[in-house]
PDB file of N, CA and C in Angstrom:
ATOM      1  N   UNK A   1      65.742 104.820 140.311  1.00  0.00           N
ATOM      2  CA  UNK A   1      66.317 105.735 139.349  1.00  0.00           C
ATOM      3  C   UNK A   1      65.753 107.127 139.582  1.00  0.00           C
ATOM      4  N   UNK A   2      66.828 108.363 138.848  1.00  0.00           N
ATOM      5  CA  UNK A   2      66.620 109.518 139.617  1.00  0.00           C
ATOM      6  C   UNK A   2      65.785 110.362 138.047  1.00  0.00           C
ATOM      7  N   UNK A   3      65.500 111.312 138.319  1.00  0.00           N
ATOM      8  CA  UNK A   3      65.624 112.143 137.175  1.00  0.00           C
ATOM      9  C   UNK A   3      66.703 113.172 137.111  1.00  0.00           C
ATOM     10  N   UNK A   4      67.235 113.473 136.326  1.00  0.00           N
ATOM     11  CA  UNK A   4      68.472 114.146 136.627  1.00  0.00           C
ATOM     12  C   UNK A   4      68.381 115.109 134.972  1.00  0.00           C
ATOM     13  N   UNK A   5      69.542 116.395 135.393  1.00  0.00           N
ATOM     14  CA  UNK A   5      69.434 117.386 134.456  1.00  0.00           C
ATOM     15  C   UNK A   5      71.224 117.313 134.108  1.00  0.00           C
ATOM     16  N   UNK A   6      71.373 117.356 132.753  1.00  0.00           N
ATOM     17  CA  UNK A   6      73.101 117.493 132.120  1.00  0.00           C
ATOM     18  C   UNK A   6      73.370 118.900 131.620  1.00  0.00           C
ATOM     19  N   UNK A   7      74.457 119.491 132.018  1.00  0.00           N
ATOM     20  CA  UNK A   7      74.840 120.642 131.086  1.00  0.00           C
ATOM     21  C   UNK A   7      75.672 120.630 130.201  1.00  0.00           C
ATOM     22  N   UNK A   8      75.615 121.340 129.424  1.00  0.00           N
ATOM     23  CA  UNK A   8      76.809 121.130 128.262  1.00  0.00           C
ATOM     24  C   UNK A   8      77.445 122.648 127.977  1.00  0.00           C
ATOM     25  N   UNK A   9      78.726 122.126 127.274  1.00  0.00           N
ATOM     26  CA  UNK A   9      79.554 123.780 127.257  1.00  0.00           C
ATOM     27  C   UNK A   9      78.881 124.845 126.181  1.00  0.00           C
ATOM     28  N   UNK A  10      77.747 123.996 125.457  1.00  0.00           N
ATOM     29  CA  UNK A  10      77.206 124.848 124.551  1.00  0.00           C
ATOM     30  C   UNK A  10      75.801 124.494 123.817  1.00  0.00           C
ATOM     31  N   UNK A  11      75.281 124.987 123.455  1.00  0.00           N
ATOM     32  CA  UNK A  11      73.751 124.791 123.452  1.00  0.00           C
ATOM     33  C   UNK A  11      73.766 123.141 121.902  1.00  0.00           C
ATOM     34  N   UNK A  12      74.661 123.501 121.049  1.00  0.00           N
ATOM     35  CA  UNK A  12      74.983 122.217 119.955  1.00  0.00           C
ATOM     36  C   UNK A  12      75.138 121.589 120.426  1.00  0.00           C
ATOM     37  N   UNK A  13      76.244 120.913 121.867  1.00  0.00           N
ATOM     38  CA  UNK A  13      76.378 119.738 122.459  1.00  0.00           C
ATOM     39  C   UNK A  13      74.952 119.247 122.953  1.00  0.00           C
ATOM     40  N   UNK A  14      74.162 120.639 123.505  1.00  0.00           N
ATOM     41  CA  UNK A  14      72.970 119.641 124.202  1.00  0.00           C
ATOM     42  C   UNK A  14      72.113 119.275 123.009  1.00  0.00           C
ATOM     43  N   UNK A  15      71.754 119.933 122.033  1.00  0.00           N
ATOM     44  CA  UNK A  15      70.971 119.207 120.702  1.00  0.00           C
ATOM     45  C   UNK A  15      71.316 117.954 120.316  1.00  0.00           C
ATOM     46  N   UNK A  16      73.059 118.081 119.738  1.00  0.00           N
ATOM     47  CA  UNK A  16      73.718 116.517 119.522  1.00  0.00           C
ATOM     48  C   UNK A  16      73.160 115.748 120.620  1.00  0.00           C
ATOM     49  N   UNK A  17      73.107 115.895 122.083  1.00  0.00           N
ATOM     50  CA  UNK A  17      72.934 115.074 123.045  1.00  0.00           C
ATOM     51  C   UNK A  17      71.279 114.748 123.417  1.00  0.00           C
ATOM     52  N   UNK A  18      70.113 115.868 122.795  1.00  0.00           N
ATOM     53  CA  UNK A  18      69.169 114.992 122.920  1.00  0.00           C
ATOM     54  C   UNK A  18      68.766 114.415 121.427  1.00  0.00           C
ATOM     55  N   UNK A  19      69.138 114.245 120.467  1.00  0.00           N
ATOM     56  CA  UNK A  19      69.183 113.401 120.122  1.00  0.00           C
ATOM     57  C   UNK A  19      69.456 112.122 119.897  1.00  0.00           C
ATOM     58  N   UNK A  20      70.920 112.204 120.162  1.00  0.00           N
ATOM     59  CA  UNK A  20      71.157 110.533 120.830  1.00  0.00           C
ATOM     60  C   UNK A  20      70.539 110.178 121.428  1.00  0.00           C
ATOM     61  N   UNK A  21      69.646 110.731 122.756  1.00  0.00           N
ATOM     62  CA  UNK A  21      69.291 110.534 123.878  1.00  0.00           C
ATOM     63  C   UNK A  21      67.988 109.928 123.210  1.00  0.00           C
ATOM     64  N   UNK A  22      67.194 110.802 122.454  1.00  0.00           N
ATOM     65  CA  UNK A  22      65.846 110.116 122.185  1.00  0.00           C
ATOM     66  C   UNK A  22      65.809 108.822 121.222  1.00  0.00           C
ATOM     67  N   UNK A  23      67.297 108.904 120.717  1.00  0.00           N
ATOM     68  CA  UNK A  23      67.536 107.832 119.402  1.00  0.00           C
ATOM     69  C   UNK A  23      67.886 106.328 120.653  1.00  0.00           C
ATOM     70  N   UNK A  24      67.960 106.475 121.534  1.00  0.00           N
ATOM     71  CA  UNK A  24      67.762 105.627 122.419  1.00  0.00           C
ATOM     72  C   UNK A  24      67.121 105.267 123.456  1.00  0.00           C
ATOM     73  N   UNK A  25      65.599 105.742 123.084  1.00  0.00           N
ATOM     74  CA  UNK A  25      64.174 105.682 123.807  1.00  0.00           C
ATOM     75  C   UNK A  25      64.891 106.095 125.088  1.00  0.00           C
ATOM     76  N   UNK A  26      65.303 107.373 125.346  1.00  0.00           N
ATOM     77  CA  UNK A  26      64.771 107.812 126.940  1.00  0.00           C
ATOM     78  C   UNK A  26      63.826 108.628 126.864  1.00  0.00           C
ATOM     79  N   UNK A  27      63.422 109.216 127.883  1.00  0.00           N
ATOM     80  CA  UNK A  27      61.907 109.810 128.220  1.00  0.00           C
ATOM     81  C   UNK A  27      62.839 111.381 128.575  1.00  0.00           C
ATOM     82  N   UNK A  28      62.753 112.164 127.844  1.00  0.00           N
ATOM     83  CA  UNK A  28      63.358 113.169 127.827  1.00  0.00           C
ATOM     84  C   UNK A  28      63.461 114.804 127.497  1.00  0.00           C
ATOM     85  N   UNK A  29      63.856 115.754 127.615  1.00  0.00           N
ATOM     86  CA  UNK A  29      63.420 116.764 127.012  1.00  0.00           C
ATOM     87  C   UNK A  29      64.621 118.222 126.968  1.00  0.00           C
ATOM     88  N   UNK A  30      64.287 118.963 126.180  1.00  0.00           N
ATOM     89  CA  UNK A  30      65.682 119.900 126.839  1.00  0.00           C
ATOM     90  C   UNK A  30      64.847 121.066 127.259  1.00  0.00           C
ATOM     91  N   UNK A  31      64.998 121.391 128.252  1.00  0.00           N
ATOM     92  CA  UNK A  31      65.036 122.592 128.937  1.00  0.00           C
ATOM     93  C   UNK A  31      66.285 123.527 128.928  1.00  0.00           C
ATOM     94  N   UNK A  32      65.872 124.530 129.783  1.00  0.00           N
ATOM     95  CA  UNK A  32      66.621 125.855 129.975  1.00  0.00           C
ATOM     96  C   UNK A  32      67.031 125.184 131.155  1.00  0.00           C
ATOM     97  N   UNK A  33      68.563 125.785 131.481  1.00  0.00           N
ATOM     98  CA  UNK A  33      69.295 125.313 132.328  1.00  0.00           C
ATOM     99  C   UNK A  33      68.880 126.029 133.734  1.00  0.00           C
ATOM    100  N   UNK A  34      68.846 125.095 134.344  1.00  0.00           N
ATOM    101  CA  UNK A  34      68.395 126.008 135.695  1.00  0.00           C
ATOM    102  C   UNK A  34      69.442 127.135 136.063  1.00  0.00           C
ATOM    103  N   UNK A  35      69.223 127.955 136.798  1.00  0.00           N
ATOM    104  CA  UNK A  35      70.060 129.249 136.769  1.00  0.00           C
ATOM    105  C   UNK A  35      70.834 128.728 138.310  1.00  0.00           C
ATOM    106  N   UNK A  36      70.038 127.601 139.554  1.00  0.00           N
ATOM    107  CA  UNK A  36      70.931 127.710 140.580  1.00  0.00           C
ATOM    108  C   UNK A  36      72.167 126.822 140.318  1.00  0.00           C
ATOM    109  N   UNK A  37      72.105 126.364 139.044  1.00  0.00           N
ATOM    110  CA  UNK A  37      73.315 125.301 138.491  1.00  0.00           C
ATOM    111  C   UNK A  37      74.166 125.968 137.537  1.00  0.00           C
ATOM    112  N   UNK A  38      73.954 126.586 136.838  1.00  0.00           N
ATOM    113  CA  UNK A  38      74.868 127.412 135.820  1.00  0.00           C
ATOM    114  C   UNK A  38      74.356 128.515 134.824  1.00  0.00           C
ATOM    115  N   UNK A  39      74.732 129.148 134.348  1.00  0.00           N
ATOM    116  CA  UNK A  39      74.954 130.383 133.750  1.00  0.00           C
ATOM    117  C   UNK A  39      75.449 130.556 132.186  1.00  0.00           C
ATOM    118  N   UNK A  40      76.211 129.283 131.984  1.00  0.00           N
ATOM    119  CA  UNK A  40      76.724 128.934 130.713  1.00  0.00           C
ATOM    120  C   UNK A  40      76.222 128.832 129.938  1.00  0.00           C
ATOM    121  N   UNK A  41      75.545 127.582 129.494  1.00  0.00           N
ATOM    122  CA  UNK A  41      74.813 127.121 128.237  1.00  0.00           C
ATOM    123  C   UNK A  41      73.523 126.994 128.570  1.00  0.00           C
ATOM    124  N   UNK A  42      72.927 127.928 127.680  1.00  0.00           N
ATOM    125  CA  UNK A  42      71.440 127.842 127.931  1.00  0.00           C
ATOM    126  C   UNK A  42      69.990 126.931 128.024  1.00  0.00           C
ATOM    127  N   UNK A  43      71.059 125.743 127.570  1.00  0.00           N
ATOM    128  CA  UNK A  43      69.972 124.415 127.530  1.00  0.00           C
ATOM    129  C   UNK A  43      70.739 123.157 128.133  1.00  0.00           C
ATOM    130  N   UNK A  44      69.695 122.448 129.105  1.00  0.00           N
ATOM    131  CA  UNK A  44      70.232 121.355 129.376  1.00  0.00           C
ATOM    132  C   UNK A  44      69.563 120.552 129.123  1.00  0.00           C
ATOM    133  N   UNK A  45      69.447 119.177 129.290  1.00  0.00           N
ATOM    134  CA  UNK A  45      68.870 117.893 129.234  1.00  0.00           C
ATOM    135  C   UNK A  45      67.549 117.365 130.824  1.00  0.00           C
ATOM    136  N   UNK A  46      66.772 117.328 130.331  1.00  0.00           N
ATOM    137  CA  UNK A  46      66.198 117.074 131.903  1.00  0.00           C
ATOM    138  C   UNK A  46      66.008 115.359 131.615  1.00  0.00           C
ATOM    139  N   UNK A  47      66.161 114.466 131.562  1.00  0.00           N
ATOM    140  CA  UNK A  47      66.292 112.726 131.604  1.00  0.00           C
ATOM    141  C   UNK A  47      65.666 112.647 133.110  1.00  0.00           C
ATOM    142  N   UNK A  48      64.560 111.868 132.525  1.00  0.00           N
ATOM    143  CA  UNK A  48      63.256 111.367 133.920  1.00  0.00           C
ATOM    144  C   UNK A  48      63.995 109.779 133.959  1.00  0.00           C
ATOM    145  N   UNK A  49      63.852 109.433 135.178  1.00  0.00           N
ATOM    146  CA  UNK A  49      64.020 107.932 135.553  1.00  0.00           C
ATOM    147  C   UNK A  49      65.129 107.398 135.279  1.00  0.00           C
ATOM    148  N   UNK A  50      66.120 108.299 135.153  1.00  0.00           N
ATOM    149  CA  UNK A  50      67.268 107.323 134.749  1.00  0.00           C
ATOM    150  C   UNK A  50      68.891 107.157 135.118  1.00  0.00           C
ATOM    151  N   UNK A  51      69.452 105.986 135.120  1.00  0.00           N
ATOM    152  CA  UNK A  51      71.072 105.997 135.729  1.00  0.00           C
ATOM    153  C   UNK A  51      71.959 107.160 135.038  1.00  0.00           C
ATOM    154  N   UNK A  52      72.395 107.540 135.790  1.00  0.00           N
ATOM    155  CA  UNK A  52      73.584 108.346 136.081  1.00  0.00           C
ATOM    156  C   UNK A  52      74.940 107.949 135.079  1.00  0.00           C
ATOM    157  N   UNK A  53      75.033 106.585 134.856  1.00  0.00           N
ATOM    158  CA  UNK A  53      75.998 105.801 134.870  1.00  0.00           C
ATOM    159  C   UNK A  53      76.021 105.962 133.579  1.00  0.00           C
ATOM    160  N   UNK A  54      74.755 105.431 133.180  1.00  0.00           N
ATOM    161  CA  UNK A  54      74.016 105.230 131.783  1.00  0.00           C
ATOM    162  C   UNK A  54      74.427 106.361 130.826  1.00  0.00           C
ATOM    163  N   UNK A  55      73.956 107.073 131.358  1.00  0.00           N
ATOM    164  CA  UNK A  55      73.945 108.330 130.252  1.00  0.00           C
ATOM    165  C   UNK A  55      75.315 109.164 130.009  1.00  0.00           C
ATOM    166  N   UNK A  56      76.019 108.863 130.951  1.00  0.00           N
ATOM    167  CA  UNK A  56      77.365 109.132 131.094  1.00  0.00           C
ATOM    168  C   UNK A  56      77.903 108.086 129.846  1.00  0.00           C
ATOM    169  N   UNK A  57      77.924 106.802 130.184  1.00  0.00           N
ATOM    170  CA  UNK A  57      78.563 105.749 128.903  1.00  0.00           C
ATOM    171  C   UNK A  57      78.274 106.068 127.647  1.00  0.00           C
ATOM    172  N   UNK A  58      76.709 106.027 127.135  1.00  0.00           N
ATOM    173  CA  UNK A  58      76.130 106.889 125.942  1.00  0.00           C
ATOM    174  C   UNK A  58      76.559 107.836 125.565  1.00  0.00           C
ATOM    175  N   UNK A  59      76.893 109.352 126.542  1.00  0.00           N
ATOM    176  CA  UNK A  59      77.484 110.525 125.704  1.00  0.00           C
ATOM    177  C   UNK A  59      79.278 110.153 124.877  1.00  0.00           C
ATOM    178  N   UNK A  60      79.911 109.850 126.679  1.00  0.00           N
ATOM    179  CA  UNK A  60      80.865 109.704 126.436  1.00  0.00           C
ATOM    180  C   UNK A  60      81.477 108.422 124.372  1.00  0.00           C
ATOM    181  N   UNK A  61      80.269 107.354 124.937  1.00  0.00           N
ATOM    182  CA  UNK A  61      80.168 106.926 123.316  1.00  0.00           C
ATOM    183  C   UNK A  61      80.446 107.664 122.168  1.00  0.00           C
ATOM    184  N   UNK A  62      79.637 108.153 122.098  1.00  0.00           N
ATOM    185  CA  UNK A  62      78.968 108.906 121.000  1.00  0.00           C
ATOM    186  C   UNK A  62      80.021 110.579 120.747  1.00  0.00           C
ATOM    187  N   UNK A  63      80.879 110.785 121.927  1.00  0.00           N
ATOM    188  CA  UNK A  63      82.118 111.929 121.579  1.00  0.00           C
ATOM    189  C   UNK A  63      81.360 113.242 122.493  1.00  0.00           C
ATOM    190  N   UNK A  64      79.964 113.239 123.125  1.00  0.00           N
ATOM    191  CA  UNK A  64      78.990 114.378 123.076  1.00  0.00           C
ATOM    192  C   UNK A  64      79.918 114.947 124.618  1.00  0.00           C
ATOM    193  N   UNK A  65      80.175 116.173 124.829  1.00  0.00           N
ATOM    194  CA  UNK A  65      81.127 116.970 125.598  1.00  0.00           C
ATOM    195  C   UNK A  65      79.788 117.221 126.412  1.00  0.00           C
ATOM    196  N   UNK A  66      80.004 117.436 127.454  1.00  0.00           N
ATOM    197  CA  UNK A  66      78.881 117.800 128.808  1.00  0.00           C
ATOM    198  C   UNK A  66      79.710 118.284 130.046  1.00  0.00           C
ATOM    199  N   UNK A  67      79.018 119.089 130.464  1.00  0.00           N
ATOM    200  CA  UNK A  67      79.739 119.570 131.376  1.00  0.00           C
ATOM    201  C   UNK A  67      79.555 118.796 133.032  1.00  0.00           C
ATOM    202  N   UNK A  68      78.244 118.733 133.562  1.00  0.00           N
ATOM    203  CA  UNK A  68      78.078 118.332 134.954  1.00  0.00           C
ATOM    204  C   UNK A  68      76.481 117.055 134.902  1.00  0.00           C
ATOM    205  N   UNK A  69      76.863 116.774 135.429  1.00  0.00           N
ATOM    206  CA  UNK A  69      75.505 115.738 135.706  1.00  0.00           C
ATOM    207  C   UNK A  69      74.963 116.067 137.048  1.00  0.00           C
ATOM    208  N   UNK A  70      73.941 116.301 137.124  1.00  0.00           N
ATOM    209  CA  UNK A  70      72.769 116.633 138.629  1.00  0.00           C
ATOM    210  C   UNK A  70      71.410 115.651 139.014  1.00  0.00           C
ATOM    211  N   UNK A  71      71.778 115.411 140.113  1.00  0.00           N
ATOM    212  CA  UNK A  71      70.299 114.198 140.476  1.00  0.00           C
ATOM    213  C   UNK A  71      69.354 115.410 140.923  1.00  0.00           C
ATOM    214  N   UNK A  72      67.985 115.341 140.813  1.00  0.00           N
ATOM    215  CA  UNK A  72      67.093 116.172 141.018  1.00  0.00           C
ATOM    216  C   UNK A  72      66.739 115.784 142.302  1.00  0.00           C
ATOM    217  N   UNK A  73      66.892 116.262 143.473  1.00  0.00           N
ATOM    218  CA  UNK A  73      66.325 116.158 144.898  1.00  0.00           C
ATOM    219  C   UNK A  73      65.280 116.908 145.286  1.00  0.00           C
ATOM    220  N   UNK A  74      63.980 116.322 146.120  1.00  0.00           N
ATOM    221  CA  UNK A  74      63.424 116.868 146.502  1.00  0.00           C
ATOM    222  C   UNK A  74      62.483 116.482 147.697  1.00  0.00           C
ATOM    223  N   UNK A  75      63.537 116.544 148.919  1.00  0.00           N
ATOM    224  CA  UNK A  75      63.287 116.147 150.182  1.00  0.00           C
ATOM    225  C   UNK A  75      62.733 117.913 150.594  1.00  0.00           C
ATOM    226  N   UNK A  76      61.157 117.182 151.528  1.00  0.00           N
ATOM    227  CA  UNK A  76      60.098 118.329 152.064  1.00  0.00           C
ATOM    228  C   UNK A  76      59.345 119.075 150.660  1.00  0.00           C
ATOM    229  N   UNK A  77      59.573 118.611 149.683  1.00  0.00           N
ATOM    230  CA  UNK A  77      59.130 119.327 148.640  1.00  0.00           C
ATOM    231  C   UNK A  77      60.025 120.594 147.779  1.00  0.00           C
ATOM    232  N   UNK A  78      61.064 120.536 148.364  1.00  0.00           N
ATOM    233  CA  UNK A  78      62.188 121.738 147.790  1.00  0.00           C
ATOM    234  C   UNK A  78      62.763 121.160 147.221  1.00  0.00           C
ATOM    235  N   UNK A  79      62.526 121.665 145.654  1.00  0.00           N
ATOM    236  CA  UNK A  79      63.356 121.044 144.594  1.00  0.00           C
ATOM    237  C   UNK A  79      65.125 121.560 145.010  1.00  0.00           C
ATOM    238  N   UNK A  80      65.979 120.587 144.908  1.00  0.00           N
ATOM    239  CA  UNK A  80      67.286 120.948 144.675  1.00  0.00           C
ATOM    240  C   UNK A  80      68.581 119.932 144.237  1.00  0.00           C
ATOM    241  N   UNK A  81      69.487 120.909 143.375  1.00  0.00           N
ATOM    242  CA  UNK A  81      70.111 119.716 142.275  1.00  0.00           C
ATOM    243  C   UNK A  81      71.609 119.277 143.284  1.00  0.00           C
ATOM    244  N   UNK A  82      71.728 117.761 142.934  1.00  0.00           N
ATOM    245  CA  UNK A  82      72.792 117.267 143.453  1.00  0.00           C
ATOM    246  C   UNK A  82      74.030 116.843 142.694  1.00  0.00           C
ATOM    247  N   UNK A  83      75.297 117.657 142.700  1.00  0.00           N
ATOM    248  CA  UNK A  83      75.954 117.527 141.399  1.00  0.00           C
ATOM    249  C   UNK A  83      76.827 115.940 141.429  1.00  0.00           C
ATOM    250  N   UNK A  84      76.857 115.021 140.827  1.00  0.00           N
ATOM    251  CA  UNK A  84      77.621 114.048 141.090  1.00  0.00           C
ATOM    252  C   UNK A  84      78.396 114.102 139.958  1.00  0.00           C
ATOM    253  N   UNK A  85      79.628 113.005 140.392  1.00  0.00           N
ATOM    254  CA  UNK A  85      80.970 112.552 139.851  1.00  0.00           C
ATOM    255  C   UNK A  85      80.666 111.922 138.860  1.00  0.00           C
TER     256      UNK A  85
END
């Protein structure tokens, strides 16, 4: 499992979304959106250790709007985000 960062179209979606998120023991936190990923909403989700899949089923559950999902890569030590489907 990856750690991966979510954006949302607006800073309320990512609140609504870490809350669900912690209301379902993930290990989690919101940060500021990285700037080489977007420009939009100023907070994203950073989710340590976890499926892709997962957190996708949960938002989508729960109605929570998000914009992109990113696996955190860091081959040679250079952090960089991988946007998946």
């Amino acid at each position: 499992m990856n750690d991966l960062v979510i954006t949302f179209p607006s800073s309320n979606h990512a609140i609504a979304a870490e809350y669900i998120c912690k209301s379902a023991g993930m290990e989690m936190e919101l940060i500021p959106t990285p700037r080489e990923i977007s420009s939009n909403c100023g907070f994203s989700l950073l989710i340590y250790r976890n499926d892709p899949k997962k957190i996708r089923q949960i938002l989508e559950k729960e109605d929570i709007p998000f914009a992109k999902i990113f696996i955190i890569q860091q081959p040679n030590g250079e952090k960089y985000y991988e946007e998946i489907n």
